[in-house]
PDB file of N, CA and C in Angstrom:
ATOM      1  N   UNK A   1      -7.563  10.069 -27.867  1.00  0.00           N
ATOM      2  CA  UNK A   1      -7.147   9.394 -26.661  1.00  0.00           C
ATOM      3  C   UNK A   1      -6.553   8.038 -27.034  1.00  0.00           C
ATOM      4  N   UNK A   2      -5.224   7.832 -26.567  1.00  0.00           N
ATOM      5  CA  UNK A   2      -4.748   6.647 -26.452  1.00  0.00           C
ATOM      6  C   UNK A   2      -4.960   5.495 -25.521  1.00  0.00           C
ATOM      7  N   UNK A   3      -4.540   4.421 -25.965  1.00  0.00           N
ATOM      8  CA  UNK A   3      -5.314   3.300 -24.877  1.00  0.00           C
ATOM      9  C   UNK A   3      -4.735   3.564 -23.454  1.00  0.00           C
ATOM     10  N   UNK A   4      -3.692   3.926 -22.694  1.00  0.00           N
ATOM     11  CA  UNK A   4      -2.751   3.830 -22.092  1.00  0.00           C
ATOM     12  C   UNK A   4      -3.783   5.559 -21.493  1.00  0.00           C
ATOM     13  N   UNK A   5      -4.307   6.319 -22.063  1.00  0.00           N
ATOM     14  CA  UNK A   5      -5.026   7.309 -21.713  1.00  0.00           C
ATOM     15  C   UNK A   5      -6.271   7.138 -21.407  1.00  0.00           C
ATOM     16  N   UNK A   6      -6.997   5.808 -22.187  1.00  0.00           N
ATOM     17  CA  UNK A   6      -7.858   5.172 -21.517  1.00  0.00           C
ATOM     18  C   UNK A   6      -8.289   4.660 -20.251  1.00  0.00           C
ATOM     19  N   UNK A   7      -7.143   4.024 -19.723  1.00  0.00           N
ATOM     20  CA  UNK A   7      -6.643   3.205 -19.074  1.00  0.00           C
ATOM     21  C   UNK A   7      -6.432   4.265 -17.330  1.00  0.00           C
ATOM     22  N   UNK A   8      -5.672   5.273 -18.137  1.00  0.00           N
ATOM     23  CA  UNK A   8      -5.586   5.999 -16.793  1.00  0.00           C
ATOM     24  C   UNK A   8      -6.863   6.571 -16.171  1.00  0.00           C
ATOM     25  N   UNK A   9      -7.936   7.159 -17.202  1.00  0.00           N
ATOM     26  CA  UNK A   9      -9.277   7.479 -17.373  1.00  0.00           C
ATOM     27  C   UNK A   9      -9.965   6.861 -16.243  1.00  0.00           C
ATOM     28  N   UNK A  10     -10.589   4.848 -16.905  1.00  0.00           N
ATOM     29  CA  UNK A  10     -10.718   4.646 -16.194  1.00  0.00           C
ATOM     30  C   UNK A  10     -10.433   4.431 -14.768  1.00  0.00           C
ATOM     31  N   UNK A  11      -8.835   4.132 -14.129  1.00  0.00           N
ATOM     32  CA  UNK A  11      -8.397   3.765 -12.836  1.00  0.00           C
ATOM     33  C   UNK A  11      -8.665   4.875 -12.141  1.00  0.00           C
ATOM     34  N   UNK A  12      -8.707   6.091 -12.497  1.00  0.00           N
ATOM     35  CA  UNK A  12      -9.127   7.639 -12.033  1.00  0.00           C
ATOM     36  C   UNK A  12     -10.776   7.295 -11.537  1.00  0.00           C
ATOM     37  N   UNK A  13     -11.676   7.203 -12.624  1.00  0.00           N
ATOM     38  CA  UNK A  13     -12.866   6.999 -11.921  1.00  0.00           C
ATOM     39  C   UNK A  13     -12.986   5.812 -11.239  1.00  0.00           C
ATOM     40  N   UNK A  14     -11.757   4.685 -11.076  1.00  0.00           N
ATOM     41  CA  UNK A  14     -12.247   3.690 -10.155  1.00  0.00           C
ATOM     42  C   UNK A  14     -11.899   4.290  -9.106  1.00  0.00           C
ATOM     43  N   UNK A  15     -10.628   4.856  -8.653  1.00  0.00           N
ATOM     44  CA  UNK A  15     -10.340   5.658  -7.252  1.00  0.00           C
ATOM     45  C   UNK A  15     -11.223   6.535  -6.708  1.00  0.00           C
ATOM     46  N   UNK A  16     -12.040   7.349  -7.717  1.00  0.00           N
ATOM     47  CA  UNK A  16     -12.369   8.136  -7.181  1.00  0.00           C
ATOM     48  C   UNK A  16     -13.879   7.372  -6.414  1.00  0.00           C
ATOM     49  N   UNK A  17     -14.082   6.008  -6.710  1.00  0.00           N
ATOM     50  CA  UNK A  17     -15.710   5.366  -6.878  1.00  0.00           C
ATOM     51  C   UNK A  17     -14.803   4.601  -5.674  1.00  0.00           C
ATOM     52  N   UNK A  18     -14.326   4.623  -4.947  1.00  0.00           N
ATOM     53  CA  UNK A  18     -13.364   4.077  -3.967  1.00  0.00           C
ATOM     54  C   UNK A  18     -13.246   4.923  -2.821  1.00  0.00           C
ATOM     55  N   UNK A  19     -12.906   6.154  -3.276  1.00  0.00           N
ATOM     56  CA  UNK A  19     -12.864   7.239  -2.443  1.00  0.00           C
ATOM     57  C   UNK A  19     -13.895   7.707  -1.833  1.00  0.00           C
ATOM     58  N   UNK A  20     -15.113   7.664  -2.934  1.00  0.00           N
ATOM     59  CA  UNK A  20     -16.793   7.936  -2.574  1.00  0.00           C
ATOM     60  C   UNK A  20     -17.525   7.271  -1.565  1.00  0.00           C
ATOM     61  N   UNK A  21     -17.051   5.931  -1.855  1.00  0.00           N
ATOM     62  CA  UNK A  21     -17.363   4.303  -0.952  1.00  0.00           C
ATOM     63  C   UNK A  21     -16.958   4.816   0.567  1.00  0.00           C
ATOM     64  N   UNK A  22     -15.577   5.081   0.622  1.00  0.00           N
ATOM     65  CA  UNK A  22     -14.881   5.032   2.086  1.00  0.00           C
ATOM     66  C   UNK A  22     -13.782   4.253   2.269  1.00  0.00           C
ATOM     67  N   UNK A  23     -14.025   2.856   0.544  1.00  0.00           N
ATOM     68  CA  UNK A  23     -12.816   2.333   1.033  1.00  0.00           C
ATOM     69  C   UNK A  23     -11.271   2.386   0.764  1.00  0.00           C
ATOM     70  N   UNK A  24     -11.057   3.480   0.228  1.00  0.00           N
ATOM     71  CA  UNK A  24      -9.702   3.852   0.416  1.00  0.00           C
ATOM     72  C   UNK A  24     -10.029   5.481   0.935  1.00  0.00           C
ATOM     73  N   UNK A  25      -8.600   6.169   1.666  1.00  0.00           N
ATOM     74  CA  UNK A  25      -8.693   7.485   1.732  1.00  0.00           C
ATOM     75  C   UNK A  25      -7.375   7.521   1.371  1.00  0.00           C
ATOM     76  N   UNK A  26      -7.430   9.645   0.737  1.00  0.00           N
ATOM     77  CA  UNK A  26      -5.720  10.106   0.907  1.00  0.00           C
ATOM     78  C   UNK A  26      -5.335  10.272   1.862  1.00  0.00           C
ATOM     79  N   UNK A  27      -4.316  10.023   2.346  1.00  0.00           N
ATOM     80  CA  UNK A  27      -3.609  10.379   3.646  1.00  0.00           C
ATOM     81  C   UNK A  27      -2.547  11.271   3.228  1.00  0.00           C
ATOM     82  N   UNK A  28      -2.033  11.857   2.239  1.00  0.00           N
ATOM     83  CA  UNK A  28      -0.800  12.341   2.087  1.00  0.00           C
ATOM     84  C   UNK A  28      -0.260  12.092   1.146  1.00  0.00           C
ATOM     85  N   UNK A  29       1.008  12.998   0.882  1.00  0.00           N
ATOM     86  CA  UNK A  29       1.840  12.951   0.169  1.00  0.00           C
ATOM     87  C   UNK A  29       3.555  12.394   0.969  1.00  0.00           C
ATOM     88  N   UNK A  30       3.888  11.615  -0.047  1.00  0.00           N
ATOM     89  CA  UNK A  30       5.163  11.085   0.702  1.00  0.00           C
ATOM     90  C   UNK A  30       7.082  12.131   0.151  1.00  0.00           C
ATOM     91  N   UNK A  31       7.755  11.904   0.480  1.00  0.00           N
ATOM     92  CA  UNK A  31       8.572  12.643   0.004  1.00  0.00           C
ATOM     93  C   UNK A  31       9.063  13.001  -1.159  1.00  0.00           C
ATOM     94  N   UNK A  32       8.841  12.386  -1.886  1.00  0.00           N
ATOM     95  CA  UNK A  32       8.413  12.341  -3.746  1.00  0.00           C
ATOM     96  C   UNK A  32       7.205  12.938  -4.195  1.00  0.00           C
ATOM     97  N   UNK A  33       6.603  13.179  -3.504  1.00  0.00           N
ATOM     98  CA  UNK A  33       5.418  13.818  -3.949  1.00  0.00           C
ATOM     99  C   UNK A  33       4.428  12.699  -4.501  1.00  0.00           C
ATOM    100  N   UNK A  34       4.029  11.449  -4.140  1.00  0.00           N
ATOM    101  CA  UNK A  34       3.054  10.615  -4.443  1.00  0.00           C
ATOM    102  C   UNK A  34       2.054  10.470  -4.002  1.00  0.00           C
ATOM    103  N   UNK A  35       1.140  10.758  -4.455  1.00  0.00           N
ATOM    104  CA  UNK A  35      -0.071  10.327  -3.229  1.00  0.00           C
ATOM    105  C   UNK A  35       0.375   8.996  -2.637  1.00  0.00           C
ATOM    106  N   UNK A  36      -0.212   8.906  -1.034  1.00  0.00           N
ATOM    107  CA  UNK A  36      -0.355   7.843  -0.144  1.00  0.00           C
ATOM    108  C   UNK A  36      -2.067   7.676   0.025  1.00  0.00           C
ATOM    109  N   UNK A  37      -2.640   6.261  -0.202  1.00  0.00           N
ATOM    110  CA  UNK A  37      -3.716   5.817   0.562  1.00  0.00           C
ATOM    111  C   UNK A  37      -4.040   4.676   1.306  1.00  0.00           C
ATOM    112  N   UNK A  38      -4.816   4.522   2.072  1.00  0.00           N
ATOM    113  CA  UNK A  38      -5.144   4.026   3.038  1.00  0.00           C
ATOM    114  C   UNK A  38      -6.218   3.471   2.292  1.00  0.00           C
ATOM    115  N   UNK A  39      -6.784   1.880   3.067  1.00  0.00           N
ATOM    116  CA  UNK A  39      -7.499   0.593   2.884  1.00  0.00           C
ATOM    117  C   UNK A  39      -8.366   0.666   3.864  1.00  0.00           C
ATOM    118  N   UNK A  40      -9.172   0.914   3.713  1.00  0.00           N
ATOM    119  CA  UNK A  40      -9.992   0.485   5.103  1.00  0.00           C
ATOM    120  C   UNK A  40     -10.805  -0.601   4.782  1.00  0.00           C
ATOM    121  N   UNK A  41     -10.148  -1.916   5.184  1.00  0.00           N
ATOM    122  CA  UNK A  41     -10.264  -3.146   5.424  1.00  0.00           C
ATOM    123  C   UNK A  41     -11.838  -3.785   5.347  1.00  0.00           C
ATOM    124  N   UNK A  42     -12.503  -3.252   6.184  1.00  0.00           N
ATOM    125  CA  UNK A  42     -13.861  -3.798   6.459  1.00  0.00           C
ATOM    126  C   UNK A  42     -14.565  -3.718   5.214  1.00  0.00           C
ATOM    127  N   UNK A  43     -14.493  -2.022   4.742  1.00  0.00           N
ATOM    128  CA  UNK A  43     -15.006  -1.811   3.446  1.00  0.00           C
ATOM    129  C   UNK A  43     -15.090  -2.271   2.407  1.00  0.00           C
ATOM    130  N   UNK A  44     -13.732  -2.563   2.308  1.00  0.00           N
ATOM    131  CA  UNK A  44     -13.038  -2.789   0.848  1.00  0.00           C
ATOM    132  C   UNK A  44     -13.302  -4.683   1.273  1.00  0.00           C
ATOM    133  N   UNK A  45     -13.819  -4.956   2.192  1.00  0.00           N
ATOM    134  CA  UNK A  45     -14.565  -6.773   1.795  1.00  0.00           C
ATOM    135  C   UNK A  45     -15.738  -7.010   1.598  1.00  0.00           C
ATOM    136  N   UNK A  46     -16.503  -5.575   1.876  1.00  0.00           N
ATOM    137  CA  UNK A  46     -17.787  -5.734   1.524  1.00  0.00           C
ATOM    138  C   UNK A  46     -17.861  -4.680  -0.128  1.00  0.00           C
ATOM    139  N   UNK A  47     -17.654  -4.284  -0.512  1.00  0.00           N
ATOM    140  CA  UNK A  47     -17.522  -3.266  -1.795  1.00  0.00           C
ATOM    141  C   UNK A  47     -16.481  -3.456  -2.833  1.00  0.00           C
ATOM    142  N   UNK A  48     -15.085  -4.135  -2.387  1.00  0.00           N
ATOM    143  CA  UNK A  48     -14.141  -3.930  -3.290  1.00  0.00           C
ATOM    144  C   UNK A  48     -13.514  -5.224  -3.115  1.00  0.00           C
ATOM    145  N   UNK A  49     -13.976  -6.228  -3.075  1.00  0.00           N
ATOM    146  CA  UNK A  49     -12.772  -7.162  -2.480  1.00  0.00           C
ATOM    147  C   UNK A  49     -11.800  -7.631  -2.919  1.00  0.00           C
ATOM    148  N   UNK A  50     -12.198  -7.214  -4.715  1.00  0.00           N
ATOM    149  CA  UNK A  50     -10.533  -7.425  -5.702  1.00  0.00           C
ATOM    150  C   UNK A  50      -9.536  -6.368  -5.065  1.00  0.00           C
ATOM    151  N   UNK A  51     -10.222  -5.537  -4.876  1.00  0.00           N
ATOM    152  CA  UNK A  51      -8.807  -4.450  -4.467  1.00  0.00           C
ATOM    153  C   UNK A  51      -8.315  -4.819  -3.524  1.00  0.00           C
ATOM    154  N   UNK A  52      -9.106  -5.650  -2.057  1.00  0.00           N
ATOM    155  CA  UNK A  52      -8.120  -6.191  -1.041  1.00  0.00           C
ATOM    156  C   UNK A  52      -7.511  -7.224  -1.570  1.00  0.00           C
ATOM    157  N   UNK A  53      -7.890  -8.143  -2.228  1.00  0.00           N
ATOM    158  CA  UNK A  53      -7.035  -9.279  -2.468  1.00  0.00           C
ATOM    159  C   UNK A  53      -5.802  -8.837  -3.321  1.00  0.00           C
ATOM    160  N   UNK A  54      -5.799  -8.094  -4.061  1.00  0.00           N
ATOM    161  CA  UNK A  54      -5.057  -7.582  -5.159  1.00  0.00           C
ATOM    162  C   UNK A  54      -3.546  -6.868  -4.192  1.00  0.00           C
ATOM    163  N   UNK A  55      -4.081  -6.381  -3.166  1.00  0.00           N
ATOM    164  CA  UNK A  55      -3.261  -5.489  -2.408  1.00  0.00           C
ATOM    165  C   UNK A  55      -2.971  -6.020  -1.448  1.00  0.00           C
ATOM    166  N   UNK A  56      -3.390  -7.196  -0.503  1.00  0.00           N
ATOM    167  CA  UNK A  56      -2.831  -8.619  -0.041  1.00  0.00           C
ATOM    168  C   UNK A  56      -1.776  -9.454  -0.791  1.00  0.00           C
ATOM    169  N   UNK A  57      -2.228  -9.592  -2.386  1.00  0.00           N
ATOM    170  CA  UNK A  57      -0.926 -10.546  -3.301  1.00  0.00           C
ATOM    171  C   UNK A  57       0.168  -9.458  -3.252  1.00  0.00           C
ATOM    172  N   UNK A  58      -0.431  -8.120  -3.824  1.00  0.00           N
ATOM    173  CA  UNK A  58       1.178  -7.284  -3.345  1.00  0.00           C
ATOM    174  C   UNK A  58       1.953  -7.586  -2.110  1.00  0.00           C
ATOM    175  N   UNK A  59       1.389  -7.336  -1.205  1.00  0.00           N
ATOM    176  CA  UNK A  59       2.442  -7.452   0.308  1.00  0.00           C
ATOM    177  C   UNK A  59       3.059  -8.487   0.453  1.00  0.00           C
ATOM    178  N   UNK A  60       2.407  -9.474  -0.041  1.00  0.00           N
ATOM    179  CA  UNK A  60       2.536 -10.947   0.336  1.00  0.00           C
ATOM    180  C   UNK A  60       4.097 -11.289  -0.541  1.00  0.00           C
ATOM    181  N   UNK A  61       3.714 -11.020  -1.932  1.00  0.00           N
ATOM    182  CA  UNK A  61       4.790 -11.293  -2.700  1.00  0.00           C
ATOM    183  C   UNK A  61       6.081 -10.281  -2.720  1.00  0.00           C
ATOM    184  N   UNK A  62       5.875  -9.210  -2.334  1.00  0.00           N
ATOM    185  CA  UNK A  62       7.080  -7.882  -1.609  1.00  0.00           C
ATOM    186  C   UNK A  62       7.537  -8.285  -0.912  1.00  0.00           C
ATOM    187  N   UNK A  63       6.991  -9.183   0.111  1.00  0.00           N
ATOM    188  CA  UNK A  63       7.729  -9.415   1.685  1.00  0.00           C
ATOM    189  C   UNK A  63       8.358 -10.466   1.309  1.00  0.00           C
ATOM    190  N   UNK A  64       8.081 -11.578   0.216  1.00  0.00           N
ATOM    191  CA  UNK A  64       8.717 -12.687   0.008  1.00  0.00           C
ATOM    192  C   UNK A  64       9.814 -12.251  -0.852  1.00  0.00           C
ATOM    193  N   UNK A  65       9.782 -11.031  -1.971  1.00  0.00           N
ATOM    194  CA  UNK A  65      10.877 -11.008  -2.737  1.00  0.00           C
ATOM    195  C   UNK A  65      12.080 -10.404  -1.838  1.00  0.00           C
ATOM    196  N   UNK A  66      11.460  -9.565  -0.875  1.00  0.00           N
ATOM    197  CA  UNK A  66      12.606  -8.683   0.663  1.00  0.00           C
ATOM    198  C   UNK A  66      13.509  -9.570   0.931  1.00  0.00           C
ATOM    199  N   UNK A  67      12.440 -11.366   1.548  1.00  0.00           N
ATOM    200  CA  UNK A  67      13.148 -12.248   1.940  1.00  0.00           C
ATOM    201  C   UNK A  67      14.202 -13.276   0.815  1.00  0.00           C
ATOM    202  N   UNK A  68      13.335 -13.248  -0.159  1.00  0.00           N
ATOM    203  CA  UNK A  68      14.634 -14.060  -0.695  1.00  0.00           C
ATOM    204  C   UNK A  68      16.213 -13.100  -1.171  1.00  0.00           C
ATOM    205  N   UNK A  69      16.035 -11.695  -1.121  1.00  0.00           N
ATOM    206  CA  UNK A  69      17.023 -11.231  -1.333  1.00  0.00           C
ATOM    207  C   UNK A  69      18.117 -10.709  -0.219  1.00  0.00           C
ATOM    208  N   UNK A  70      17.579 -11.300   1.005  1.00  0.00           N
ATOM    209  CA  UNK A  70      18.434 -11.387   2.369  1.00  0.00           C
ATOM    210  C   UNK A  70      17.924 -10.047   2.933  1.00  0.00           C
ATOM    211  N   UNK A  71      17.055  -9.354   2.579  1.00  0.00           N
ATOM    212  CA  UNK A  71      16.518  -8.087   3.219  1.00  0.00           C
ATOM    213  C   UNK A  71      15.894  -7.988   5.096  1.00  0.00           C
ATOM    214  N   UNK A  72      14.945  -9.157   4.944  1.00  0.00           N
ATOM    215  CA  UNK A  72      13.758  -9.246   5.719  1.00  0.00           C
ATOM    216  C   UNK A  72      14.200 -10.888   6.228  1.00  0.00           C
ATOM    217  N   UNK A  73      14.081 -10.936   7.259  1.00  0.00           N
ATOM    218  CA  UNK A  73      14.254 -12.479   8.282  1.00  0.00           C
ATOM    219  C   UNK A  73      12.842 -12.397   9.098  1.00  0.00           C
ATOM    220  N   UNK A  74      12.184 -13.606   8.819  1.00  0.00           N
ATOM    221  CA  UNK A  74      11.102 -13.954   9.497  1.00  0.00           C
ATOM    222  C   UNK A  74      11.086 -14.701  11.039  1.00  0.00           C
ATOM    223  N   UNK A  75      10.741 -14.705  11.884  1.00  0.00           N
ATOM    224  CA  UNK A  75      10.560 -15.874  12.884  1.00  0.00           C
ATOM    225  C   UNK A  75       9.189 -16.038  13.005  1.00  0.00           C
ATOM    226  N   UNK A  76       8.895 -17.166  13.649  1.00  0.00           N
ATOM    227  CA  UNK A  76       7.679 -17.591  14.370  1.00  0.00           C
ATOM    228  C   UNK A  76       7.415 -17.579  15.680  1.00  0.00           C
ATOM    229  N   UNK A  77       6.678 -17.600  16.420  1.00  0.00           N
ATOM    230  CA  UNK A  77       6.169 -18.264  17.986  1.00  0.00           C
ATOM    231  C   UNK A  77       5.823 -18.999  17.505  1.00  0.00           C
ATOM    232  N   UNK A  78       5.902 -19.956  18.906  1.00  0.00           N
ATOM    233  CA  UNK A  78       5.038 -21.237  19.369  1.00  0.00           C
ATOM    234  C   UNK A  78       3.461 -21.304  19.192  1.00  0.00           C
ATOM    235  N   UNK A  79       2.780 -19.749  18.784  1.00  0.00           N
ATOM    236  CA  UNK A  79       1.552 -19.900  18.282  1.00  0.00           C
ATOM    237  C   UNK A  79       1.055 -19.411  16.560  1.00  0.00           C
ATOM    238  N   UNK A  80       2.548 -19.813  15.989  1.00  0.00           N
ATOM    239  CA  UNK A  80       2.892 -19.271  14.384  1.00  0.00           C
ATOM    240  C   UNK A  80       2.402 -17.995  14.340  1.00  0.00           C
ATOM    241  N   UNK A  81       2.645 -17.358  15.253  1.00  0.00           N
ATOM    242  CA  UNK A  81       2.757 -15.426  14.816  1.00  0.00           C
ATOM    243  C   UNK A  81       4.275 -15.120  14.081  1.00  0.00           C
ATOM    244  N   UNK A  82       4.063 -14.400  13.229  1.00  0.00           N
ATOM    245  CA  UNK A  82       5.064 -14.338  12.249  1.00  0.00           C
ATOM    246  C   UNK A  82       5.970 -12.200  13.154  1.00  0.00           C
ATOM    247  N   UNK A  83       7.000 -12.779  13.223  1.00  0.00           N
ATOM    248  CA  UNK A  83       7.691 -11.771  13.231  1.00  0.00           C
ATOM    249  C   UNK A  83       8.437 -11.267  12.203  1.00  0.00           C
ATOM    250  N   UNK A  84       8.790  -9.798  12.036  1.00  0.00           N
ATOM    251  CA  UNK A  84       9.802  -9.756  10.535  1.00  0.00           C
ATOM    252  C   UNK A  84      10.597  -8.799  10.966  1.00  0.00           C
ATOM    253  N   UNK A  85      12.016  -9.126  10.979  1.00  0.00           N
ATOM    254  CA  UNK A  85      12.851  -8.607  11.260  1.00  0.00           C
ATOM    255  C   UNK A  85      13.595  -8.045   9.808  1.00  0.00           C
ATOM    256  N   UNK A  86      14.261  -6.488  10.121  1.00  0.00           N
ATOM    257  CA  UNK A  86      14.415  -5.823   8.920  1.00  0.00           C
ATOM    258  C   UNK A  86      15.815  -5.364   8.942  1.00  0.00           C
ATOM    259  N   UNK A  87      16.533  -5.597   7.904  1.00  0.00           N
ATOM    260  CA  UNK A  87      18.022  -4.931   7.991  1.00  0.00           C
ATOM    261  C   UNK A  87      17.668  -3.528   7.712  1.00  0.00           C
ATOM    262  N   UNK A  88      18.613  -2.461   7.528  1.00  0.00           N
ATOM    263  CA  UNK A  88      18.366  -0.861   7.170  1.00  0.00           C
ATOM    264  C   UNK A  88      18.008  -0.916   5.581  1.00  0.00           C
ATOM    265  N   UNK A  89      18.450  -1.523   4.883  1.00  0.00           N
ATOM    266  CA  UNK A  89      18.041  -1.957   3.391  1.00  0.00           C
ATOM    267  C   UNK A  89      16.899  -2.536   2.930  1.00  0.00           C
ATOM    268  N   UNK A  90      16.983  -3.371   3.997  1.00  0.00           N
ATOM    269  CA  UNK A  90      14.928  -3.684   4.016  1.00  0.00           C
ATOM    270  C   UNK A  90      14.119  -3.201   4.510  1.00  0.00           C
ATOM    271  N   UNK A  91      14.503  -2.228   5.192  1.00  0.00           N
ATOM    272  CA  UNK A  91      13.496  -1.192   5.759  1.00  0.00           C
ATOM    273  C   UNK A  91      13.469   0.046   4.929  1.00  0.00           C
ATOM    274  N   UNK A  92      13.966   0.180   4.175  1.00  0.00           N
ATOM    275  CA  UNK A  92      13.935   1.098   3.230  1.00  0.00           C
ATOM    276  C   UNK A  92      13.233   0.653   1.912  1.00  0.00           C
ATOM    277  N   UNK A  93      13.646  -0.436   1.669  1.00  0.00           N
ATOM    278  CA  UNK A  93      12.806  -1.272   0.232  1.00  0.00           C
ATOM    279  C   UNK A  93      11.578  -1.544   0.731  1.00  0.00           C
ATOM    280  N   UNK A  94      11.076  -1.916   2.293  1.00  0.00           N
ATOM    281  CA  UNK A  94       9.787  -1.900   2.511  1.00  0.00           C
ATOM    282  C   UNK A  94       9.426  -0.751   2.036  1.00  0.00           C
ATOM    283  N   UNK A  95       9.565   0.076   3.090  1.00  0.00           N
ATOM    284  CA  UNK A  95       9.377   1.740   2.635  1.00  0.00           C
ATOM    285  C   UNK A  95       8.819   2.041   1.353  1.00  0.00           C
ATOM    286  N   UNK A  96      10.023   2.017   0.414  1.00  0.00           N
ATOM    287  CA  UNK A  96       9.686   2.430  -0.889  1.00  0.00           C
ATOM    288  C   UNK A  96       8.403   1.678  -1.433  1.00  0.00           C
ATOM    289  N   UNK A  97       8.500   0.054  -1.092  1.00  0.00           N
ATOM    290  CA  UNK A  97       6.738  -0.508  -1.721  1.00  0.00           C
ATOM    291  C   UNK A  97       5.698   0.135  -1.077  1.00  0.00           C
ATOM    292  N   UNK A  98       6.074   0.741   0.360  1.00  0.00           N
ATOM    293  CA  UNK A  98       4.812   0.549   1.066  1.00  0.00           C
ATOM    294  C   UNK A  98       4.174   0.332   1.738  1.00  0.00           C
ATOM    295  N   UNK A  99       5.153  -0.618   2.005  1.00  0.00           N
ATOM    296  CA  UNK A  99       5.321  -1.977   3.294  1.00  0.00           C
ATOM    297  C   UNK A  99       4.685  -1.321   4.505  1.00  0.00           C
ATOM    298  N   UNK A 100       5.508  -0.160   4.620  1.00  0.00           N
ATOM    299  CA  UNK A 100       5.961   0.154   6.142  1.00  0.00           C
ATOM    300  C   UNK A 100       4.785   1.274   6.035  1.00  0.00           C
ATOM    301  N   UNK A 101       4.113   0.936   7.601  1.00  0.00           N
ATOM    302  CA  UNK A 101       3.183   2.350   7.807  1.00  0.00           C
ATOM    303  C   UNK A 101       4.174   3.615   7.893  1.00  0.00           C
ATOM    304  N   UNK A 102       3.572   4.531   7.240  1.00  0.00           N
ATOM    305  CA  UNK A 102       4.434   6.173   7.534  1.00  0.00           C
ATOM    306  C   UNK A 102       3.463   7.279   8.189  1.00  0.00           C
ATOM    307  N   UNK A 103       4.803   7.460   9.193  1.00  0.00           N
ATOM    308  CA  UNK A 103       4.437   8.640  10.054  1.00  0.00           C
ATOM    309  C   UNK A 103       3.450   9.803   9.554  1.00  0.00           C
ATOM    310  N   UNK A 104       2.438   9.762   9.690  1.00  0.00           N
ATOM    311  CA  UNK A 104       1.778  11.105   9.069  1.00  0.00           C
ATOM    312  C   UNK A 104       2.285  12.692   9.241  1.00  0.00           C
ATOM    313  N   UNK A 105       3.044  13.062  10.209  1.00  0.00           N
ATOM    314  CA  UNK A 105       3.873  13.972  10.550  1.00  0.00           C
ATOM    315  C   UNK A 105       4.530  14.090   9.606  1.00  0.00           C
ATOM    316  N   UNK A 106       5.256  13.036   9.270  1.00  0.00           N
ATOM    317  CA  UNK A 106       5.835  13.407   7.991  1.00  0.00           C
ATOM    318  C   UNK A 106       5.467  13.736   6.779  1.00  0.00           C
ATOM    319  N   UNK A 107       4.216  13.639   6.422  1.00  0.00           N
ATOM    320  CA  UNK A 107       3.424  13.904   5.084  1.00  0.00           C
ATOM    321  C   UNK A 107       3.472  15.878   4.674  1.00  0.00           C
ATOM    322  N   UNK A 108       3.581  15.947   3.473  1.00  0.00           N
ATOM    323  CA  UNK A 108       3.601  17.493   3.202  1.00  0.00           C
ATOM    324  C   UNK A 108       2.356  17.520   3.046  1.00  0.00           C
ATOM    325  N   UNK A 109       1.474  19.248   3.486  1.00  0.00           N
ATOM    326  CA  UNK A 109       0.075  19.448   3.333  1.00  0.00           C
ATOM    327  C   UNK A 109      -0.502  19.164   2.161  1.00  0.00           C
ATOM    328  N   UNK A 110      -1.818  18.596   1.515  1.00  0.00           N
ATOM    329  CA  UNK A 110      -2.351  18.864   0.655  1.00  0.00           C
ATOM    330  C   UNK A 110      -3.126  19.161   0.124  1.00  0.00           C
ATOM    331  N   UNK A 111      -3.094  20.188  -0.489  1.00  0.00           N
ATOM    332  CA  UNK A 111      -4.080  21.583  -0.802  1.00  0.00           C
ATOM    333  C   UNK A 111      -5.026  21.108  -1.163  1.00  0.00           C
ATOM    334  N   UNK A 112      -6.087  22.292  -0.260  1.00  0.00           N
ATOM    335  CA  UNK A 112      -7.660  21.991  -0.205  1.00  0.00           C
ATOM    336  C   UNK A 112      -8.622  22.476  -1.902  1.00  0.00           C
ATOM    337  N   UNK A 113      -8.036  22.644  -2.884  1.00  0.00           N
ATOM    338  CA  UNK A 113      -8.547  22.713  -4.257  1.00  0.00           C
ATOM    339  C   UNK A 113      -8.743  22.418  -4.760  1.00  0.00           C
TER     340      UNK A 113
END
């Protein structure tokens, strides 16, 4: 076994010690065939909270690289609620990170084996 086989080893039994918890689930497969999962928030601050923070710095820094590349336009309200407005290019580069919740309808089945 190589380190890089190591490596996958462990992140396998961390998902799956994640999966056991509650605080992530599969939801699907996306049109590439990737697994999709889901955070369930509450959990993952009492059990995992590197993985929320870890997956907070993702979004955080995705949505900022969207914006500096003219993708994604932000506004505010008068009570700093953040709006994000998306060209078709940034709604697609969301997409591809992640960004964007996906339709479960759209997910292909995945086999019960």
């Amino acid at each position: 076994m190589n380190i890089n086989d190591d490596e996958s080893f462990e992140n396998d039994k961390l998902m799956s010690y994640y999966i056991e918890l509650g605080v992530i689930s599969l939801e699907g497969l996306d049109e590439k065939g990737e697994l999709i999962y889901s955070i369930n928030e509450e959990l993952a601050q009492e059990y995992a909270p590197e993985l929320l923070q870890s997956h907070q710095e993702y979004v955080d820094r995705s949505l900022l690289e969207l914006y500096q590349a003219g993708l994604i336009n932000i506004e505010y309200n008068e009570n700093l609620e953040a709006t994000i407005h998306m060209s078709p290019m940034g709604y697609k580069a969301a997409k591809e990170r992640g960004l964007i919740d996906i339709d479960p309808e759209s997910f292909k089945n995945i086999p019960n084996n």
